[in-house]
PDB file of N, CA and C in Angstrom:
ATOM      1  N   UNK A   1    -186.659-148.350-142.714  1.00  0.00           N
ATOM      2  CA  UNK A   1    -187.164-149.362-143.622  1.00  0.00           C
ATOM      3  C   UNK A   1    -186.143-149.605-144.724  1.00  0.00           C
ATOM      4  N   UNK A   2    -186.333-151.024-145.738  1.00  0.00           N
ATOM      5  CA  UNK A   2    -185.274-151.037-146.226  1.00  0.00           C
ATOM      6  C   UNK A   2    -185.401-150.492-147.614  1.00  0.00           C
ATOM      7  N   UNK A   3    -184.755-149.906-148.198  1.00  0.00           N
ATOM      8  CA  UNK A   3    -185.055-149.598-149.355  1.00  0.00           C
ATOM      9  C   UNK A   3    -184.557-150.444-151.268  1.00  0.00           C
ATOM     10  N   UNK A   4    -183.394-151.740-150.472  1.00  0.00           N
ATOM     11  CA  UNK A   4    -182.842-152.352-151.625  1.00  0.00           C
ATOM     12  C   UNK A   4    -183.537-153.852-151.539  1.00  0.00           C
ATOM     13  N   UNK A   5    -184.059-154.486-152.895  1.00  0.00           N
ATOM     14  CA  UNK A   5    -184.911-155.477-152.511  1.00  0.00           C
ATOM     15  C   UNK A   5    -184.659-156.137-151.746  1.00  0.00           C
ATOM     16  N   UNK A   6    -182.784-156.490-152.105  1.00  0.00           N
ATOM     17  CA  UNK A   6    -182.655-157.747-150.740  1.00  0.00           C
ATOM     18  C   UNK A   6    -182.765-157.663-149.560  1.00  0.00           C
ATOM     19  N   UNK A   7    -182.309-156.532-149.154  1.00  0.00           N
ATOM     20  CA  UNK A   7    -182.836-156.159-147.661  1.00  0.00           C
ATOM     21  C   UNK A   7    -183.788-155.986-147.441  1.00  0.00           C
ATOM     22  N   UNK A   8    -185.085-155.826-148.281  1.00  0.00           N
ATOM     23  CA  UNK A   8    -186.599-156.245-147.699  1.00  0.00           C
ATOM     24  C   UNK A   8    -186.778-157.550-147.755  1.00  0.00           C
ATOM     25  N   UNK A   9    -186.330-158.529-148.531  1.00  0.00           N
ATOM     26  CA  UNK A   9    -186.073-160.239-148.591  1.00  0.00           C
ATOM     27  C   UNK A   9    -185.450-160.438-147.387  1.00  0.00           C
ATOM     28  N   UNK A  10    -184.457-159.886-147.016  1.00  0.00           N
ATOM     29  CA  UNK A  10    -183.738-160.315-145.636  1.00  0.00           C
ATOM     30  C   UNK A  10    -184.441-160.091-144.472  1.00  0.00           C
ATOM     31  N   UNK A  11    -185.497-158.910-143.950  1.00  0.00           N
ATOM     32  CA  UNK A  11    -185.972-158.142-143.524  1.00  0.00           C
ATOM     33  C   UNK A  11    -187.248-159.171-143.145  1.00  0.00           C
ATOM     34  N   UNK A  12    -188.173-159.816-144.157  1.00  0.00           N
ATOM     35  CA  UNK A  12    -189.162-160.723-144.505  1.00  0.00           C
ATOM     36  C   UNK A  12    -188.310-161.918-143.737  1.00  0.00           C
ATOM     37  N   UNK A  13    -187.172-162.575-144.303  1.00  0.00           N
ATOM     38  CA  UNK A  13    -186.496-163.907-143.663  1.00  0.00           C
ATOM     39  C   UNK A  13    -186.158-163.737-142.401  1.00  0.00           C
ATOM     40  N   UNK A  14    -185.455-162.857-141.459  1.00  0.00           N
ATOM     41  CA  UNK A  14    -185.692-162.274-140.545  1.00  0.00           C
ATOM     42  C   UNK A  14    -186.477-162.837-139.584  1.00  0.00           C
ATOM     43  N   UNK A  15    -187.856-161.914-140.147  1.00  0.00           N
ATOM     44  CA  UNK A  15    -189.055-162.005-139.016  1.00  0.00           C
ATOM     45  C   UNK A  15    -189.843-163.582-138.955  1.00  0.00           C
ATOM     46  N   UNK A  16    -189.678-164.193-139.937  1.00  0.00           N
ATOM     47  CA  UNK A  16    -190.094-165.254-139.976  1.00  0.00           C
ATOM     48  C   UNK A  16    -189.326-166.340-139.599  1.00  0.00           C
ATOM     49  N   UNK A  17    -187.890-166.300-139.376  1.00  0.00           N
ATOM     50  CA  UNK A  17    -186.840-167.330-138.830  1.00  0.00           C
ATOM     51  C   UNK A  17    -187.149-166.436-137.281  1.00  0.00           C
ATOM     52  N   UNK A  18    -187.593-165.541-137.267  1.00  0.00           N
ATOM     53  CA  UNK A  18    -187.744-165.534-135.148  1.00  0.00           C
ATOM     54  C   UNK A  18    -189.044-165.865-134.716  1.00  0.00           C
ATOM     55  N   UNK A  19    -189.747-165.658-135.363  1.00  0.00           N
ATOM     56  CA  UNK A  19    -191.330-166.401-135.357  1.00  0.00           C
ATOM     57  C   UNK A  19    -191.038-167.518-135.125  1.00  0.00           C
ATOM     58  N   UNK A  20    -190.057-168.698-136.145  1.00  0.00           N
ATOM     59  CA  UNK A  20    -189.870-170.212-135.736  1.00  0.00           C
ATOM     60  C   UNK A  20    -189.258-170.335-134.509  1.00  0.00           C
ATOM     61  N   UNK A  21    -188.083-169.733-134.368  1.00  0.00           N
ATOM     62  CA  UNK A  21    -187.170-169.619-133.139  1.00  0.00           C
ATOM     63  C   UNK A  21    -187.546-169.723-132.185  1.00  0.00           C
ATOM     64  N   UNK A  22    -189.009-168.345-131.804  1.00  0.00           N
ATOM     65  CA  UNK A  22    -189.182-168.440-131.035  1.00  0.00           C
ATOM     66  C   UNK A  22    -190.615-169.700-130.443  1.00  0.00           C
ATOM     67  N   UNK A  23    -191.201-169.975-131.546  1.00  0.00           N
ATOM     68  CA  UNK A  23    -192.318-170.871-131.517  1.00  0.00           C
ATOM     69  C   UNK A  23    -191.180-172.427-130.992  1.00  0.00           C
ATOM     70  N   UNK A  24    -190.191-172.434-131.494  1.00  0.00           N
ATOM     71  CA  UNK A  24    -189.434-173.130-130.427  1.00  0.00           C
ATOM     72  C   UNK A  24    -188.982-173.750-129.449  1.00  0.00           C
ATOM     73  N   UNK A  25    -187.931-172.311-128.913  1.00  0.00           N
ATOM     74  CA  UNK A  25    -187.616-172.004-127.728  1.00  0.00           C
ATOM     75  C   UNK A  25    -188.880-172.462-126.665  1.00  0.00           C
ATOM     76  N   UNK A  26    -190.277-172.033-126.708  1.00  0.00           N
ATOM     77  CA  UNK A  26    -191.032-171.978-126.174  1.00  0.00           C
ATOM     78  C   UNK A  26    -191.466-173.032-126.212  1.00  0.00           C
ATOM     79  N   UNK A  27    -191.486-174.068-126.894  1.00  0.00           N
ATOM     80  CA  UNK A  27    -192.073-175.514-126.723  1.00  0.00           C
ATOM     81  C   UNK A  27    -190.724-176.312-126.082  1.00  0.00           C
ATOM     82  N   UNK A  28    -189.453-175.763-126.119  1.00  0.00           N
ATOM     83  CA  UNK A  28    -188.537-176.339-125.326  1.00  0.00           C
ATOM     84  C   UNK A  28    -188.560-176.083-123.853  1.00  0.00           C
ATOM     85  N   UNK A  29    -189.030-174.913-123.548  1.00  0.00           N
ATOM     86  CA  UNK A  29    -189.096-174.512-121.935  1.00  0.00           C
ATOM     87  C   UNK A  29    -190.300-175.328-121.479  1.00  0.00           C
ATOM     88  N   UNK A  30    -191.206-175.364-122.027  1.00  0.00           N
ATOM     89  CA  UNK A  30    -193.058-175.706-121.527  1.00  0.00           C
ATOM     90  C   UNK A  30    -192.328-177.643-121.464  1.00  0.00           C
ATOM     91  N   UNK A  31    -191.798-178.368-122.061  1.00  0.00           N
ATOM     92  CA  UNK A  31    -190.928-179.348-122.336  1.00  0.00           C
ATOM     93  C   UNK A  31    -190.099-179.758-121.207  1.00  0.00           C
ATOM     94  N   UNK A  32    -188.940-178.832-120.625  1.00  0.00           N
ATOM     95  CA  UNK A  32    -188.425-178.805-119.232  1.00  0.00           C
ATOM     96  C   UNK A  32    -189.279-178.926-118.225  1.00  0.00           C
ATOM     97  N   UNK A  33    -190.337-177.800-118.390  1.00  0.00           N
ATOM     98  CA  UNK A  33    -190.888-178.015-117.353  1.00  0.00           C
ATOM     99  C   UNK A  33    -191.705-178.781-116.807  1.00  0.00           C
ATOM    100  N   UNK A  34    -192.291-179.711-117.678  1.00  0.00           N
ATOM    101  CA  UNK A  34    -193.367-180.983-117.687  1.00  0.00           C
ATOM    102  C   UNK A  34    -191.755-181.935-116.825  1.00  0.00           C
ATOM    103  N   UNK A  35    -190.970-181.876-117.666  1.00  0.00           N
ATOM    104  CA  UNK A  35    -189.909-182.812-116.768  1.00  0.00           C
ATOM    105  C   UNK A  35    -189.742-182.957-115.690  1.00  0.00           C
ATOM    106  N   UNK A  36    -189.772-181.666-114.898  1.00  0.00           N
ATOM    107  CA  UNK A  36    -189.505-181.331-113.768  1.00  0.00           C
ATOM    108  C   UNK A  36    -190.288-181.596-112.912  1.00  0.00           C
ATOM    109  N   UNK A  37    -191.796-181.260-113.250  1.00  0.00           N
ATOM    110  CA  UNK A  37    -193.356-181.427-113.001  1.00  0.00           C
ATOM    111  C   UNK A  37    -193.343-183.439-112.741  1.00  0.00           C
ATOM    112  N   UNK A  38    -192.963-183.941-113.470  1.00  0.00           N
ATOM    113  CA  UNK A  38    -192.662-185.545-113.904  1.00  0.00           C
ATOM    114  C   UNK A  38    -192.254-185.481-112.408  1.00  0.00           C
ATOM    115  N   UNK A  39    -191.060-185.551-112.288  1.00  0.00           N
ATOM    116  CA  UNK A  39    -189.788-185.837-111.278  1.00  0.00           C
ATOM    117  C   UNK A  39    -190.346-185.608-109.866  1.00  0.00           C
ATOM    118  N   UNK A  40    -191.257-184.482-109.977  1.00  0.00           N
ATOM    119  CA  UNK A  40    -191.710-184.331-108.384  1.00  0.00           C
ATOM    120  C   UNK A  40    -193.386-184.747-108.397  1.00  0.00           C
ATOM    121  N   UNK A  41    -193.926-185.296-108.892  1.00  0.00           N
ATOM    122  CA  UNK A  41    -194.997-185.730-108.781  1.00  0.00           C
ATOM    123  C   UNK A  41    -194.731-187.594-108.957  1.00  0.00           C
ATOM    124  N   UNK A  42    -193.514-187.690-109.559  1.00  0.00           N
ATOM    125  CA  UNK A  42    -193.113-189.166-108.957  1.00  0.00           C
ATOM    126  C   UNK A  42    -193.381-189.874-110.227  1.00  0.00           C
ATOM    127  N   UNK A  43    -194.140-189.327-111.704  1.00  0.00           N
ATOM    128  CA  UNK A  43    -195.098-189.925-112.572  1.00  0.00           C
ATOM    129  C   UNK A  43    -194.145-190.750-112.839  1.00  0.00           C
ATOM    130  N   UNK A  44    -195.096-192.033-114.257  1.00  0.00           N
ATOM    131  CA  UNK A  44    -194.292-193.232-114.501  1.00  0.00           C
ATOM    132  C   UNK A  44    -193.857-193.437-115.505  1.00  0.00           C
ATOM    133  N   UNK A  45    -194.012-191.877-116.452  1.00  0.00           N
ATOM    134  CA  UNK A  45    -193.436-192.160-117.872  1.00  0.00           C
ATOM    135  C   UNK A  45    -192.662-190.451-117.947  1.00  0.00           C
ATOM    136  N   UNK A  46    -192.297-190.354-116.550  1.00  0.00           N
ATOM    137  CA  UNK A  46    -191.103-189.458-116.809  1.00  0.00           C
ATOM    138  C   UNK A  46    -189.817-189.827-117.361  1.00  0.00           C
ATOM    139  N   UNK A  47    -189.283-190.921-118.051  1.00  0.00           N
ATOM    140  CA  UNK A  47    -188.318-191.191-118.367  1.00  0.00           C
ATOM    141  C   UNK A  47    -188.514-190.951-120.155  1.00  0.00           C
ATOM    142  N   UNK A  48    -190.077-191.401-120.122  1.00  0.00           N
ATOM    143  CA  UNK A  48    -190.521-191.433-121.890  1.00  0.00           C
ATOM    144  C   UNK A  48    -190.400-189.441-121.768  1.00  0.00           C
ATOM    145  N   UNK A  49    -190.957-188.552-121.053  1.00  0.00           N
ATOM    146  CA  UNK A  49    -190.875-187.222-121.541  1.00  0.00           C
ATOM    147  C   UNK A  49    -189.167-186.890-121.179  1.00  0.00           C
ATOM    148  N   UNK A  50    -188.527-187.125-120.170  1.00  0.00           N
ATOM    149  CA  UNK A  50    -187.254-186.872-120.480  1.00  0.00           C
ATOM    150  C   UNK A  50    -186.353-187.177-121.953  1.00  0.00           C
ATOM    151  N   UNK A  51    -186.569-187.772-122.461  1.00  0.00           N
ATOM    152  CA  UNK A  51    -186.668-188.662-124.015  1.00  0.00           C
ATOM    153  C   UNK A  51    -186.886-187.710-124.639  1.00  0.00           C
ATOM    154  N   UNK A  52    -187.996-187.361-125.080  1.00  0.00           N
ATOM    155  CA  UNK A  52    -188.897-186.344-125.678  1.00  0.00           C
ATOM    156  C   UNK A  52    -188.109-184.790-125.664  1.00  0.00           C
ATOM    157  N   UNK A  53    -187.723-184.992-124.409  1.00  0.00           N
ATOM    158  CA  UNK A  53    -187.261-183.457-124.345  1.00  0.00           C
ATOM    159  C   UNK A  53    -185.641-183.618-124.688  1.00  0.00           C
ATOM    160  N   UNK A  54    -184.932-184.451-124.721  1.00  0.00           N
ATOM    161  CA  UNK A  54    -183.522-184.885-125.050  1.00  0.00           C
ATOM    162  C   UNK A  54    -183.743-184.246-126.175  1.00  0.00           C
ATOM    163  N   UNK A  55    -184.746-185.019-127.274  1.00  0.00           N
ATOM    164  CA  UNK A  55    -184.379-185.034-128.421  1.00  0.00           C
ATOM    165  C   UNK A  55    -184.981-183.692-129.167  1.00  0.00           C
ATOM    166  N   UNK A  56    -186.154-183.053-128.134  1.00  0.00           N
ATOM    167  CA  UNK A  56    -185.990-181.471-128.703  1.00  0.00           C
ATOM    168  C   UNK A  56    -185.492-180.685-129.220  1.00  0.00           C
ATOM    169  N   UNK A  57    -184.110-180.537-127.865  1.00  0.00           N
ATOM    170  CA  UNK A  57    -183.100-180.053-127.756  1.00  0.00           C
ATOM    171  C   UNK A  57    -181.852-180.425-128.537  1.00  0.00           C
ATOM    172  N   UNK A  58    -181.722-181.352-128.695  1.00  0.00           N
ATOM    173  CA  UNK A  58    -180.921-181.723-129.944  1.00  0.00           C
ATOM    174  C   UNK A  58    -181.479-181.273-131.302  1.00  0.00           C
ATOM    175  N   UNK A  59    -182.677-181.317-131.970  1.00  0.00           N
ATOM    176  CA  UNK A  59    -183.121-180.797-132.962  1.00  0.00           C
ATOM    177  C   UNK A  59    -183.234-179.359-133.253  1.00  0.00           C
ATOM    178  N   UNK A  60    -183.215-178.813-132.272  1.00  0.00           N
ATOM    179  CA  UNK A  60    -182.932-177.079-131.703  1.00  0.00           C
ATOM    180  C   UNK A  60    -181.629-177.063-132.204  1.00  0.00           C
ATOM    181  N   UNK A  61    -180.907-177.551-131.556  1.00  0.00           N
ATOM    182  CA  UNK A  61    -179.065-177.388-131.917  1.00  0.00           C
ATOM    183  C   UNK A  61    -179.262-177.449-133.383  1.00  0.00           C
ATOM    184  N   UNK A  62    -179.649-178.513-133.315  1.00  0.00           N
ATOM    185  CA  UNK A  62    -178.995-179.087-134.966  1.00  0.00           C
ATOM    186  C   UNK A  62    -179.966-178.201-135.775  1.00  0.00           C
ATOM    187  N   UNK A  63    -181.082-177.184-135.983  1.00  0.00           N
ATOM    188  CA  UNK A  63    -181.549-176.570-136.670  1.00  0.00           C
ATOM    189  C   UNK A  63    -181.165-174.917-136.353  1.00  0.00           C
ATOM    190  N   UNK A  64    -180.066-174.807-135.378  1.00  0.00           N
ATOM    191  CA  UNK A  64    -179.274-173.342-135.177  1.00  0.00           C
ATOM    192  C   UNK A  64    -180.436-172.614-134.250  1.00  0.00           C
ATOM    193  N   UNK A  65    -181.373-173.211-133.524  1.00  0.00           N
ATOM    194  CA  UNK A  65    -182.316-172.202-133.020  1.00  0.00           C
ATOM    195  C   UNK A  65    -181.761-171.951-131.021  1.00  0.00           C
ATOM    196  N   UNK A  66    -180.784-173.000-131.003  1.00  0.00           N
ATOM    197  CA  UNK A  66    -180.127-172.759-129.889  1.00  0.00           C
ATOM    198  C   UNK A  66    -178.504-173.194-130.009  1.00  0.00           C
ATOM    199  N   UNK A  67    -177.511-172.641-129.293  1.00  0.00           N
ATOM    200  CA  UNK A  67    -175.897-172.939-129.730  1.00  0.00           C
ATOM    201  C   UNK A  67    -176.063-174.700-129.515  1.00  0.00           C
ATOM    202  N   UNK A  68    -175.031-175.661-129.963  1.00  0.00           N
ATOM    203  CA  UNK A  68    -175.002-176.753-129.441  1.00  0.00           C
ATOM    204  C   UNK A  68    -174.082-176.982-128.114  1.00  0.00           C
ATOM    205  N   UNK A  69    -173.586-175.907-127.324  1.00  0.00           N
ATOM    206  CA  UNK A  69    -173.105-176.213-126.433  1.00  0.00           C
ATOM    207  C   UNK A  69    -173.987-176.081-125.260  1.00  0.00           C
ATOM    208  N   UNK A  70    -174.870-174.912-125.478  1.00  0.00           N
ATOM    209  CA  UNK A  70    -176.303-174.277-124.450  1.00  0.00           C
ATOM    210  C   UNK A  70    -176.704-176.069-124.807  1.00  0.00           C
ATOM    211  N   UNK A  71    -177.165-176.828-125.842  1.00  0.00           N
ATOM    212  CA  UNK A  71    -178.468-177.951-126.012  1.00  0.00           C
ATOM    213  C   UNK A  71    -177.477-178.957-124.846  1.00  0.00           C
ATOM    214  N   UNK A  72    -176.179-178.683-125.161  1.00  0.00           N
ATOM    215  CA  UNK A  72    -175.479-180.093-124.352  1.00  0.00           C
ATOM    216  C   UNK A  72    -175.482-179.545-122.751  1.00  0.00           C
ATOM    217  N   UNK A  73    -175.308-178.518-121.995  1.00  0.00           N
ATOM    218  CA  UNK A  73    -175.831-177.943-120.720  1.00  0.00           C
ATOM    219  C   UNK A  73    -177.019-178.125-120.274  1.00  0.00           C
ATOM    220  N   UNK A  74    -178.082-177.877-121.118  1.00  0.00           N
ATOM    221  CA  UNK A  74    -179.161-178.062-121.069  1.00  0.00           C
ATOM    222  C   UNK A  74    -179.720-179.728-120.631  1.00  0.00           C
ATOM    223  N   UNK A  75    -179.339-180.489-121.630  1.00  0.00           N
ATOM    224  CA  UNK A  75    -179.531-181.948-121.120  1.00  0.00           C
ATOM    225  C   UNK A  75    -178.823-182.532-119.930  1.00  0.00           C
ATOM    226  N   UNK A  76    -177.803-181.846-119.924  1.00  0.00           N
ATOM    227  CA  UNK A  76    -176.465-182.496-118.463  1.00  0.00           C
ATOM    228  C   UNK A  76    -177.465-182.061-117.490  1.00  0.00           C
ATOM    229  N   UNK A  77    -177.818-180.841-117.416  1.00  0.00           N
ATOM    230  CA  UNK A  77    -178.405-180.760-116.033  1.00  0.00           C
ATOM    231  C   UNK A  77    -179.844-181.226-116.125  1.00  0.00           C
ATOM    232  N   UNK A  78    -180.483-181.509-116.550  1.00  0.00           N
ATOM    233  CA  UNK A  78    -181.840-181.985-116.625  1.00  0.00           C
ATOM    234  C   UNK A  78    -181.772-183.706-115.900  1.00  0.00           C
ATOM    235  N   UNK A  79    -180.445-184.308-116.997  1.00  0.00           N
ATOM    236  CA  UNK A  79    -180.548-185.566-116.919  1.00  0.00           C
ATOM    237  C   UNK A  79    -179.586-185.786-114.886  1.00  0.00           C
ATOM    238  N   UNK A  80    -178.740-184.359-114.694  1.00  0.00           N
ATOM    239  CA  UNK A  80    -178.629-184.412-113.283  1.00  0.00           C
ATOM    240  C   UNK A  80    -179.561-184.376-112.098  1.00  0.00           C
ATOM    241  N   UNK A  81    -180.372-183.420-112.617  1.00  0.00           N
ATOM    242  CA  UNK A  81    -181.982-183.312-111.903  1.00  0.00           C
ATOM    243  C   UNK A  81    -182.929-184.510-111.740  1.00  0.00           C
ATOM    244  N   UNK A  82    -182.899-185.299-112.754  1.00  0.00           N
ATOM    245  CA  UNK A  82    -183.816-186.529-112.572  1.00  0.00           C
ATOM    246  C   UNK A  82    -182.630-187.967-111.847  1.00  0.00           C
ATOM    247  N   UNK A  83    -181.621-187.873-111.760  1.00  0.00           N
ATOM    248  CA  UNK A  83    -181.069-188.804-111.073  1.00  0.00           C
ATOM    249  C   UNK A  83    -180.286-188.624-109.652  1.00  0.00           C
ATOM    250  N   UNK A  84    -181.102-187.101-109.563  1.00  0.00           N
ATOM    251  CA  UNK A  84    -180.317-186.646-107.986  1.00  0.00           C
ATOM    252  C   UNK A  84    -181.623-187.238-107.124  1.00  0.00           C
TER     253      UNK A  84
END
């Protein structure tokens, strides 16, 4: 445990920046996978959730909760998946 305040402040910031992270991450995967779900069920506003999930993933990057090179992999192959 920590014993100097800031490291219980850091300790507190910490657990609560992986709480967001991961509350996240996890709405980005459940996100893919509706895409994917889209693509093989043929639906007609898989292009509006591909959208949706573009811009997730960009807001992930741009808020450090994923690298921006993982968010730009991430969309290449998604947006390869729906036009194969």
């Amino acid at each position: 445990m920590a014993n100097h305040k800031s490291a219980k402040k850091r300790a507190k910031q910490s657990q609560v920046r992986r709480l967001r992270n991961k509350s996240v991450k996890t709405t980005l995967k459940n996100l893919e996978k509706k895409v994917r779900a889209a693509k093989e069920e043929g639906s007609d506003n898989k292009d509006e959730i591909l959208r949706k999930t573009q811009s997730a993933i960009h807001k992930a990057a741009k808020k450090g909760v994923i690298h921006k090179k993982t968010a730009s992999r991430k969309i290449s192959r998604l947006f390869k998946f729906m036009n194969a």
